[in-house]
Protein backbone atom coordinates (compact mmCIF):
# COMPACT_ATOMS: atom_id res chain seq x y z
CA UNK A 1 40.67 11.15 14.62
CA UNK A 2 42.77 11.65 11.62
CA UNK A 3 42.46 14.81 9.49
CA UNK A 4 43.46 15.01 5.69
CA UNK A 5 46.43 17.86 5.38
CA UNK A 6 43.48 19.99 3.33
CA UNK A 7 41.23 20.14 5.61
CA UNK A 8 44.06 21.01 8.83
CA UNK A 9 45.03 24.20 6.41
CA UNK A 10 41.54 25.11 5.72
CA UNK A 11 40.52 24.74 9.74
CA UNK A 12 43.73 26.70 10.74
CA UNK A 13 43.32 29.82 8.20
CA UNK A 14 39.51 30.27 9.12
CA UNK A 15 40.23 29.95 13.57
CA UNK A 16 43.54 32.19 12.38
CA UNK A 17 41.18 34.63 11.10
CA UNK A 18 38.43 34.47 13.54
CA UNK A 19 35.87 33.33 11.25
CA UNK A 20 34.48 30.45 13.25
CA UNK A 21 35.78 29.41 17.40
CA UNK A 22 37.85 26.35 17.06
CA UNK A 23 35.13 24.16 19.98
CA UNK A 24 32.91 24.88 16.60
CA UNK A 25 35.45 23.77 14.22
CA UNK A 26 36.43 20.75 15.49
CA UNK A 27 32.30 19.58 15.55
CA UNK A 28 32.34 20.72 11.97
CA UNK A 29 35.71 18.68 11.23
CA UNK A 30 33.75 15.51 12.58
CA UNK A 31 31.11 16.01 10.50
CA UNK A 32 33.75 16.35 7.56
CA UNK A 33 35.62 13.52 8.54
CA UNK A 34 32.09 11.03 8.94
CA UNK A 35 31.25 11.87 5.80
CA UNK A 36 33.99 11.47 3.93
CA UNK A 37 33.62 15.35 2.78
CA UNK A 38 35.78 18.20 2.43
CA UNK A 39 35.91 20.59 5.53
CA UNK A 40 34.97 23.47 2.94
CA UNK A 41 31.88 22.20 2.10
CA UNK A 42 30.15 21.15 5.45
CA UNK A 43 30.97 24.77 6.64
CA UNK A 44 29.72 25.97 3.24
CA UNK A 45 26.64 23.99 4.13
CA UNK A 46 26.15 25.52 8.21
CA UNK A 47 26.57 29.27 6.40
CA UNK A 48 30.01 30.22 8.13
CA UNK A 49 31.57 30.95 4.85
CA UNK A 50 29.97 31.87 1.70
CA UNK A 51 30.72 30.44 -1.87
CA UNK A 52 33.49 32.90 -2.69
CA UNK A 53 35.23 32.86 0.23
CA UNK A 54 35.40 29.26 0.03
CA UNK A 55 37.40 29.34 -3.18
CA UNK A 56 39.28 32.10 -2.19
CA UNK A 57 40.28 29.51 0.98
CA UNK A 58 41.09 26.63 -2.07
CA UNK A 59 43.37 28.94 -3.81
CA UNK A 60 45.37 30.21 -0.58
CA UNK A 61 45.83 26.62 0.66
CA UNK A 62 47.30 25.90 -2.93
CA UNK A 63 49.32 28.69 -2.66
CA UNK A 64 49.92 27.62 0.98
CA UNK A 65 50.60 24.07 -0.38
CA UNK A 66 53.47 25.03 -3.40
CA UNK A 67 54.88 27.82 -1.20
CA UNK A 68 54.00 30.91 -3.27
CA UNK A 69 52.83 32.72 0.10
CA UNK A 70 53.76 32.78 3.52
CA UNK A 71 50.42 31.59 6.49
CA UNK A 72 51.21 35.30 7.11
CA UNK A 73 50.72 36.75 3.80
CA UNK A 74 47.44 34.18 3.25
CA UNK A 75 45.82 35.17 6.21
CA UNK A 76 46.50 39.00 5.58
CA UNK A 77 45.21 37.90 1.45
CA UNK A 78 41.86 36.14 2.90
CA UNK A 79 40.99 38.94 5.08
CA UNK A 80 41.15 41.54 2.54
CA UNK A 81 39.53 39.63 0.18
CA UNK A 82 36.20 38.95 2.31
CA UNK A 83 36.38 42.65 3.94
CA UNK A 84 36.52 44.40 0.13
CA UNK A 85 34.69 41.20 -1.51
CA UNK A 86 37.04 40.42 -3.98
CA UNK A 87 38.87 37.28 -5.18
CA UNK A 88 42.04 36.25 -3.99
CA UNK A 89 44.08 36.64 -6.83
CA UNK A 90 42.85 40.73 -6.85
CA UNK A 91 43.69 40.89 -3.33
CA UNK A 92 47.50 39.35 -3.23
CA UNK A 93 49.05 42.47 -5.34
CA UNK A 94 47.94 44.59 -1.83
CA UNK A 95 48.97 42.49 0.92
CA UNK A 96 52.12 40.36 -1.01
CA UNK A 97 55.28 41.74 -1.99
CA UNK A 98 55.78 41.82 -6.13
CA UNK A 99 58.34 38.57 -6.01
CA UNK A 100 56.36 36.47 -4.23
CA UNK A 101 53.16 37.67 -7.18
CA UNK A 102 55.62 36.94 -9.53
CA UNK A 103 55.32 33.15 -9.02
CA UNK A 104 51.74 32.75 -9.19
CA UNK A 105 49.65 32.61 -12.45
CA UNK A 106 46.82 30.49 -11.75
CA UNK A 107 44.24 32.62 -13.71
CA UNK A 108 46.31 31.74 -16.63
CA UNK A 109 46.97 28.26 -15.96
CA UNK A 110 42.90 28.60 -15.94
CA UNK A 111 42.71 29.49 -19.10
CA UNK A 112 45.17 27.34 -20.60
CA UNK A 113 43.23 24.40 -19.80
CA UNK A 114 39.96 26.43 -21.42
CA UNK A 115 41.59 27.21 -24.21
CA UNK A 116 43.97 22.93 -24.81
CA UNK A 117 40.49 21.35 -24.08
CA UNK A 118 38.66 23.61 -26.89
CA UNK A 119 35.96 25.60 -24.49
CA UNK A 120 37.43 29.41 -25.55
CA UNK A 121 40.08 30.25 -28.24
CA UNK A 122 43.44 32.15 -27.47
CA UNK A 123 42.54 35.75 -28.46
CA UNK A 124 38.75 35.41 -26.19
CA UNK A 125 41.23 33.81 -23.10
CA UNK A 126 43.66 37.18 -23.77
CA UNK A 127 40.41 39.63 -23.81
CA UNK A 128 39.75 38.47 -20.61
CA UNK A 129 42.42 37.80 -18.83
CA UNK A 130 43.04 41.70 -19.44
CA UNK A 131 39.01 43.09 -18.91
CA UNK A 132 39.66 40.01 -15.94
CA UNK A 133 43.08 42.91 -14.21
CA UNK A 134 41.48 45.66 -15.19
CA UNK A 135 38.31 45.55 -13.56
CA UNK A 136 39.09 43.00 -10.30
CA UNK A 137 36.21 40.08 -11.90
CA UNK A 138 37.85 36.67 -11.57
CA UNK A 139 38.43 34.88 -15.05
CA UNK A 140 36.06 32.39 -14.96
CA UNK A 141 33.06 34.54 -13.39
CA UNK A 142 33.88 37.08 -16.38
CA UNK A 143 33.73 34.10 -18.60
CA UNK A 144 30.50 32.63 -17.34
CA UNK A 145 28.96 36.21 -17.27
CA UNK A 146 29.45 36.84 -20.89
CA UNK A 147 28.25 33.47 -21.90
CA UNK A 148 31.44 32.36 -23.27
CA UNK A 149 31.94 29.28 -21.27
CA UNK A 150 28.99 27.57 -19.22
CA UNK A 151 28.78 26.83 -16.10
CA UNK A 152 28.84 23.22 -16.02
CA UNK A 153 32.46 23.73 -18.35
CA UNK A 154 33.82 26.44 -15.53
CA UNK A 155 32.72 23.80 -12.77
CA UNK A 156 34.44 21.07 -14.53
CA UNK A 157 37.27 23.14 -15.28
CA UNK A 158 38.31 24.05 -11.82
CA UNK A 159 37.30 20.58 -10.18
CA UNK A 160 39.98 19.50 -12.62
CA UNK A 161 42.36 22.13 -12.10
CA UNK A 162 42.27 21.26 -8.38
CA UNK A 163 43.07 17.81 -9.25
CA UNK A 164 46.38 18.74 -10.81
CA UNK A 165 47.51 21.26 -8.38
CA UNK A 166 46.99 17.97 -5.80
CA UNK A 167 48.85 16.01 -8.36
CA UNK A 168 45.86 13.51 -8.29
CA UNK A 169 46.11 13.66 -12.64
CA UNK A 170 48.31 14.89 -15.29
CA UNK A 171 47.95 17.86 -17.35
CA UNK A 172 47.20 15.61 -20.76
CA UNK A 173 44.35 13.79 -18.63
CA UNK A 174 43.00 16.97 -17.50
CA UNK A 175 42.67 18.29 -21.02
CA UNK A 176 41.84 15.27 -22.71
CA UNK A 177 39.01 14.75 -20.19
CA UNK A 178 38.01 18.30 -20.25
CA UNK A 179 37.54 18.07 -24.19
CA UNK A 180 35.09 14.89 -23.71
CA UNK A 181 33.15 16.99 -21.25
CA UNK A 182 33.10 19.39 -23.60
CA UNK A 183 31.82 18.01 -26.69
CA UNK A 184 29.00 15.99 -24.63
CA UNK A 185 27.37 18.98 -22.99
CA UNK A 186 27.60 20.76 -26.49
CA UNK A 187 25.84 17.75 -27.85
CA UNK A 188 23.57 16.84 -25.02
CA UNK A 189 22.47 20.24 -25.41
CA UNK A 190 21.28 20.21 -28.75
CA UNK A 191 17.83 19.32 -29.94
CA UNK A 192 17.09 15.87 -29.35
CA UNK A 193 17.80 13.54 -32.57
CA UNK A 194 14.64 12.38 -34.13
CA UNK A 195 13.91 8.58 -33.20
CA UNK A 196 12.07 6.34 -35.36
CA UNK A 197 10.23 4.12 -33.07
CA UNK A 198 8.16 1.47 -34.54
CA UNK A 199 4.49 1.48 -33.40
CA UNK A 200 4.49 -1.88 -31.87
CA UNK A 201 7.00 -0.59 -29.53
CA UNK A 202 5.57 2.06 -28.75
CA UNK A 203 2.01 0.01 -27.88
CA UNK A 204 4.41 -2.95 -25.97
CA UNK A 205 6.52 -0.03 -23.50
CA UNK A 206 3.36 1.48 -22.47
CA UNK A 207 1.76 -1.95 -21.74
CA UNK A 208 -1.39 -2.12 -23.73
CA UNK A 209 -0.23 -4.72 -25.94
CA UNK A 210 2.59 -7.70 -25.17
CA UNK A 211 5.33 -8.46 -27.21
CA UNK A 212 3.55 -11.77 -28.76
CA UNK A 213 0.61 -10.12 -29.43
CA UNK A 214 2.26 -7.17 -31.81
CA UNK A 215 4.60 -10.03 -33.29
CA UNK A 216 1.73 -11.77 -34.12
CA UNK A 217 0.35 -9.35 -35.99
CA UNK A 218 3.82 -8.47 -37.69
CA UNK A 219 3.38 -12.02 -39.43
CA UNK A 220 0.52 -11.32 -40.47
CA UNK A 221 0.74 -7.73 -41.73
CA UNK A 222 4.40 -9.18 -43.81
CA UNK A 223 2.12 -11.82 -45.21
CA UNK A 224 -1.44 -9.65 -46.56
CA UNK A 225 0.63 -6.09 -46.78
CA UNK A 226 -1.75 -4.62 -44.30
CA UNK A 227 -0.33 -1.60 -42.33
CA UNK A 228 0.35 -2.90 -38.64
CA UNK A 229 -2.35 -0.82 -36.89
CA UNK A 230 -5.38 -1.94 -39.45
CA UNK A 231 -4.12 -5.91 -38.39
CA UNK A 232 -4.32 -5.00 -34.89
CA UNK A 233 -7.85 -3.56 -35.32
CA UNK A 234 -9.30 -6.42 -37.34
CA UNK A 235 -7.62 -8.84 -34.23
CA UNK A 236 -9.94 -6.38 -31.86
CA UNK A 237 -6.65 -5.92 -30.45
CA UNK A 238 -7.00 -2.25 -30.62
CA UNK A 239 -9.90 0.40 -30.95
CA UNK A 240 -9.99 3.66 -33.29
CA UNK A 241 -9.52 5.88 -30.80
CA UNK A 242 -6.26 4.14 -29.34
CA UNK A 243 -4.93 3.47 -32.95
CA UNK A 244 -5.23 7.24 -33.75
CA UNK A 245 -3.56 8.12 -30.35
CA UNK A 246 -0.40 6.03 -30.82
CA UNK A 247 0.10 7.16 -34.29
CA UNK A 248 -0.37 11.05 -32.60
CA UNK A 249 2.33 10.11 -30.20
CA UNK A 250 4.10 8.38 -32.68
CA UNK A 251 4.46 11.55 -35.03
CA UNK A 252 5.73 13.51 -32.31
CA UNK A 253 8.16 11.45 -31.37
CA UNK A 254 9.42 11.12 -35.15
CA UNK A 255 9.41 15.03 -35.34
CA UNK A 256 11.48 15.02 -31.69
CA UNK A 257 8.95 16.81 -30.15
CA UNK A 258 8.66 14.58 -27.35
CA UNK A 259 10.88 11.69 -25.77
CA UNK A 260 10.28 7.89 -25.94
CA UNK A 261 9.75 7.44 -22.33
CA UNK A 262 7.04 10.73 -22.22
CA UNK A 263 5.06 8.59 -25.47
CA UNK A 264 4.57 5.70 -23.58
CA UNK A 265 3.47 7.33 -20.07
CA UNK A 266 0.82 9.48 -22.15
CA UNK A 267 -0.19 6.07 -24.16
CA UNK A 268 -0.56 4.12 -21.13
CA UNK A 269 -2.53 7.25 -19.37
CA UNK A 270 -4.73 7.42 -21.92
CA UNK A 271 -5.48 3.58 -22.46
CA UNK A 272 -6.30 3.60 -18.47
CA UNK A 273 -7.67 6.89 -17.88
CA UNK A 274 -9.55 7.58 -21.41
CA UNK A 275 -8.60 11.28 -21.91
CA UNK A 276 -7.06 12.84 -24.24
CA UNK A 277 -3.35 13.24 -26.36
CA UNK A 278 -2.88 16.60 -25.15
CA UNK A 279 -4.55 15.59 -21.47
CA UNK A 280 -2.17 12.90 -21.06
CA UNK A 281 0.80 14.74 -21.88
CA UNK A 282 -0.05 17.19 -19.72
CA UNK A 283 0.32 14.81 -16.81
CA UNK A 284 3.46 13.37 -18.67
CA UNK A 285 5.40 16.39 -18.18
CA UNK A 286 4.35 17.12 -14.58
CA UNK A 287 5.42 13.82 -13.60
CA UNK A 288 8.50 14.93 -15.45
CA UNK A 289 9.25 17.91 -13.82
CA UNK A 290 9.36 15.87 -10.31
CA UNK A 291 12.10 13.64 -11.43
CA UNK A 292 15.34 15.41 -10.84
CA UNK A 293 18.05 12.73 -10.96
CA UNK A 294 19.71 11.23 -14.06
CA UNK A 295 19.66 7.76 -15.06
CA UNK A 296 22.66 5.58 -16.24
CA UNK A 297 21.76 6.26 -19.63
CA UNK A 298 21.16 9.81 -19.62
CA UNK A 299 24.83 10.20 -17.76
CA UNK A 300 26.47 8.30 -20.30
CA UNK A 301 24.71 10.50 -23.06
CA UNK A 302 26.48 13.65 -21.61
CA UNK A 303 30.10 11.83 -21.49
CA UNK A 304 30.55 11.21 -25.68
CA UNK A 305 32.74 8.59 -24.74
CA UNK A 306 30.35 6.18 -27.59
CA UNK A 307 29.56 8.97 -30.56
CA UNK A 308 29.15 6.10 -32.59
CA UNK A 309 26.30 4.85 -30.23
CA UNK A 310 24.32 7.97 -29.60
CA UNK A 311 20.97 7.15 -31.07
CA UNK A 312 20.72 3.47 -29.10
CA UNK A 313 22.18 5.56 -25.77
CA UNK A 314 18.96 7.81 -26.09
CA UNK A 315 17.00 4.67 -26.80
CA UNK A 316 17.53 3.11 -23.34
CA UNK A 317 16.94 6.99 -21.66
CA UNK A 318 14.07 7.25 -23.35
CA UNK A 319 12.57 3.84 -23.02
CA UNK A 320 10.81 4.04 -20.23
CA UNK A 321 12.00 0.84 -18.77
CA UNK A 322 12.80 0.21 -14.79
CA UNK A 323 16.44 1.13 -14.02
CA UNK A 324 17.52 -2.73 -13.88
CA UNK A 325 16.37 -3.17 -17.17
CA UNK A 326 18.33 -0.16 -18.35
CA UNK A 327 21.11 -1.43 -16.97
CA UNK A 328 21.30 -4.33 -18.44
CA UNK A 329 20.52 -2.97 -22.35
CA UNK A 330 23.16 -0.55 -21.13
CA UNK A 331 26.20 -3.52 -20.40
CA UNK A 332 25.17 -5.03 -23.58
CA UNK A 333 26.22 -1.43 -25.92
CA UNK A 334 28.94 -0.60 -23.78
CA UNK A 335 30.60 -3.20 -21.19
CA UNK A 336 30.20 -3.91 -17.74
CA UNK A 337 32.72 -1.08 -16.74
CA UNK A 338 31.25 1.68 -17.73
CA UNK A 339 28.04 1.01 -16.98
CA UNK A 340 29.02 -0.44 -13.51
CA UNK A 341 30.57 3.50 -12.92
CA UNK A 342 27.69 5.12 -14.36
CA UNK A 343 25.57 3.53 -11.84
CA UNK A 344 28.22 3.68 -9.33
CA UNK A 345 28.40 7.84 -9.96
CA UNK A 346 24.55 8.70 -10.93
CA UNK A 347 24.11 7.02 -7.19
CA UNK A 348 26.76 9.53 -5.67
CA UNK A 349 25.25 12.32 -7.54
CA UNK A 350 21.33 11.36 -6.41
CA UNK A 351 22.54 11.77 -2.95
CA UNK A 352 24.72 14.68 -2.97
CA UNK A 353 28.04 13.46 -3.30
CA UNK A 354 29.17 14.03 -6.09
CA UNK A 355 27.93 17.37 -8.37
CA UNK A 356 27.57 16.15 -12.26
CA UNK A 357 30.80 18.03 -12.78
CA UNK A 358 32.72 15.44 -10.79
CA UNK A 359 30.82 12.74 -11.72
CA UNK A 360 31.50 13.63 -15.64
CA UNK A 361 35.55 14.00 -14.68
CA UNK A 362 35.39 10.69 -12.45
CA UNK A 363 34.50 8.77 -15.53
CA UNK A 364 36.62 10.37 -17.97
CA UNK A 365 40.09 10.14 -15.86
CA UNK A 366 39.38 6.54 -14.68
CA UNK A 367 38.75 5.67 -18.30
CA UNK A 368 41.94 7.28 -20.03
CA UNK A 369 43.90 6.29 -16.96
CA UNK A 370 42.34 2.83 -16.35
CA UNK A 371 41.89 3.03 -13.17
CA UNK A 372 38.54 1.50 -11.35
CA UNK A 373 36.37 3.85 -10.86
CA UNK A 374 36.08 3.30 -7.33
CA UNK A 375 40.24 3.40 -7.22
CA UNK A 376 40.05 6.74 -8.65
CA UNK A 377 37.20 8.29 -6.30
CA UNK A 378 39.34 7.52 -3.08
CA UNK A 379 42.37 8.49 -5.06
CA UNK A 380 41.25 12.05 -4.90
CA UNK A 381 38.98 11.84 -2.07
CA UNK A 382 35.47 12.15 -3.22
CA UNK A 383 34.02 8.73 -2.09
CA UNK A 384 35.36 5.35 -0.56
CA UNK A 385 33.64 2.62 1.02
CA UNK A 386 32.43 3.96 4.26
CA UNK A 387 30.45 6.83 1.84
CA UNK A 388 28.87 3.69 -0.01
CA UNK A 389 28.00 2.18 3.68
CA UNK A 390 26.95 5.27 4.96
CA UNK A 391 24.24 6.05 2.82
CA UNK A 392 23.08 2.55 2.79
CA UNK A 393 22.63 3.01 6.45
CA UNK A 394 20.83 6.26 5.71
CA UNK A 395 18.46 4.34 3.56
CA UNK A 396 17.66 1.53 5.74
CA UNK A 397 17.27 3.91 8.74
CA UNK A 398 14.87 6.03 6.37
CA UNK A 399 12.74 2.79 5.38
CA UNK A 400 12.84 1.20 8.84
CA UNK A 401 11.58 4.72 10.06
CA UNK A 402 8.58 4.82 7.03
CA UNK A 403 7.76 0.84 8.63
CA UNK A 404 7.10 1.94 11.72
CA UNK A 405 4.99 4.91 11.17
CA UNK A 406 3.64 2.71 9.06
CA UNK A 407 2.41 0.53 11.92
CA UNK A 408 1.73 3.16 14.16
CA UNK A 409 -0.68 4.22 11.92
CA UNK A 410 -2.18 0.79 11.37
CA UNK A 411 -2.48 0.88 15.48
CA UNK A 412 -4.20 4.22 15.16
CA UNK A 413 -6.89 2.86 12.86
């Protein structure tokens, strides 16, 4: 079995230090290597390390890596680090001799990618960086902690810091993809812009009416100037009490107090069910809550990479329509690319792959770069084809397992 050179150096500093038997590691490294994931996580994952020590492990097999540090002066570093619970960079100046220190700035190099890609300005980076010595808090903790950069940006930031100490990316494509990050999560972020959605579209995506029945009554509302809703009432195509419940949902989507795809679940709810506005939305947003995972649409709304098409983007996320469907309004606004990696990366992200930080990066460095987004995920080691295989054979295990306890049952009865 072949072992990537990260995850050797990560396996020999934590049997070095006693922190898990090496029988143990090399089940763990299995597991890694199966997966397609990095040693660091899967022991993340089984609780032999904890989140901090885990980076503290990145940054001493990048030190490892450009020869800052000795394995002796690492392994002392590590030690300290977990024993006092501090980060790495507070524990070198104890264990490292002042040359060696010298040579290593990565807090800065940190912050210089915060401050090129437009997340903090100069003089908030120098604050810190000095509160950051004095008091032993890692930058971007003492960052995150005073609200001054989120955590998605601080994520994003160090995935794509690691990707240039590997050399997977250039500085300029780190920062330029950084900034795109940047300016979508400030604008995904924002109160929704207000949609105007016609109410035959709303009455058509919620299935109470089809699309030649409200274009009917179109022609005939152009021809006699009757408002839409009093044509589809004289065609006994719609009752009072549905008319005045579309227009309600209508006016709160026009005031953006709820989404497109939320309007027509509580429409359709109440057209079956006959409850009502505020009933129906009440089931709208538990059935909301449940869904956790984004769609193609909604990932492409936190890249920016189409300002220009922001309003249709939220369309399609909002519509309400089956994922297929989304899909294919999607390749029509921006090209088969990107929406063949938006579906290729909201897939990695639904099953665990991938966290949205990568996902976000993935997209932005394969697009400056032009490199296939699959190309670019096994460039830098976050997915290839066996991950694709693998958790297609997870799903057809999982549904051939629902099939028969599904017949069992049947046998039961």
């Amino acid at each position: 079995m072949s072992m990537n050179q990260d995850n050797c150096c990560i396996g020999r500093l934590i049997t070095e230090l006693g922190w898990i038997p090496a029988s143990k590691l090399e089940d763990l490294a299995s597991i890694a290597y199966e997966g397609n994931q990095p040693l660091g996580r899967i022991l993340l994952q089984h609780s032999y390390i904890s989140p901090e020590e885990l980076r503290n492990l990145i940054e001493a097999q990048a030190l490892l890596r450009d020869q800052h540090i000795s394995l002796a002066y690492a392994k002392r570093a590590l030690a300290f680090s977990s024993w006092y619970r501090v980060s790495l960079e507070n524990a070198l100046p104890w264990v490292v001799p002042g040359d060696s220190i010298a040579r290593v700035d990565y807090s800065r190099r940190l912050g210089q990618l915060l401050v090129a890609s437009g997340c903090v300005d100069r003089i908030t980076l120098e604050n810190n960086l000095d509160v950051s010595r004095r008091v032993g808090v890692r930058l971007g903790e003492l960052l995150k902690d005073r609200a001054q950069v989120s955590e998605n940006m601080l994520s994003a930031s160090l995935e794509s810091q690691k990707l240039l100490r590997y050399g997977h990316i250039s500085e300029n494509h780190a920062i330029a993809g950084l900034q795109r990050i940047n300016r979508g999560l400030i604008r995904y972020r924002a109160p929704s812009q207000k949609l105007i959605v016609p109410l035959g579209q709303l009455l058509v995506n919620s299935g109470i009416l089809s699309r030649k029945n409200v274009d009917d009554a179109l022609e005939v509302s152009r021809i006699n100037g009757k408002p839409l809703g009093e044509v589809l009432k004289i065609f006994a195509l719609l009752g009072d009490g549905m008319l005045d419940s579309a227009l309600h949902l209508q006016r709160l989507l026009h005031t953006g107090s709820i989404k497109f795809a939320g309007a027509s679940q509580a429409l359709n709810h109440i057209y079956l069910n006959n409850v009502t506005v505020q009933e129906a939305l009440n089931t709208v947003n538990t059935l909301s809550a449940e869904s956790q995972d984004l769609s193609p649409a909604e990932f492409l709304l936190l890249t920016d990479v189409f300002p220009d098409k922001w309003q249709q983007l939220e369309f399609i996320a909002n519509s309400g329509l089956p994922r297929q469907n989304q899909q294919s309004r999607l390749a029509e606004q921006v090209g088969n690319d990107l929406t063949r990696a938006s579906v290729r990366l909201t897939y990695l992200m639904k099953h665990s792959i991938l966290s949205i930080e990568q996902a976000l990066i993935a997209l932005h460095i394969s697009t400056l770069t032009g490199l296939d987004i699959d190309a670019f995920l096994e460039r830098v080691g976050w997915a290839n084809q066996s991950t694709f295989e693998r958790i297609g054979t997870g799903i057809q295990d999982r549904e051939s397992k629902q099939r028969h306890e599904g017949v069992l049952c049947e046998a039961a009865a």
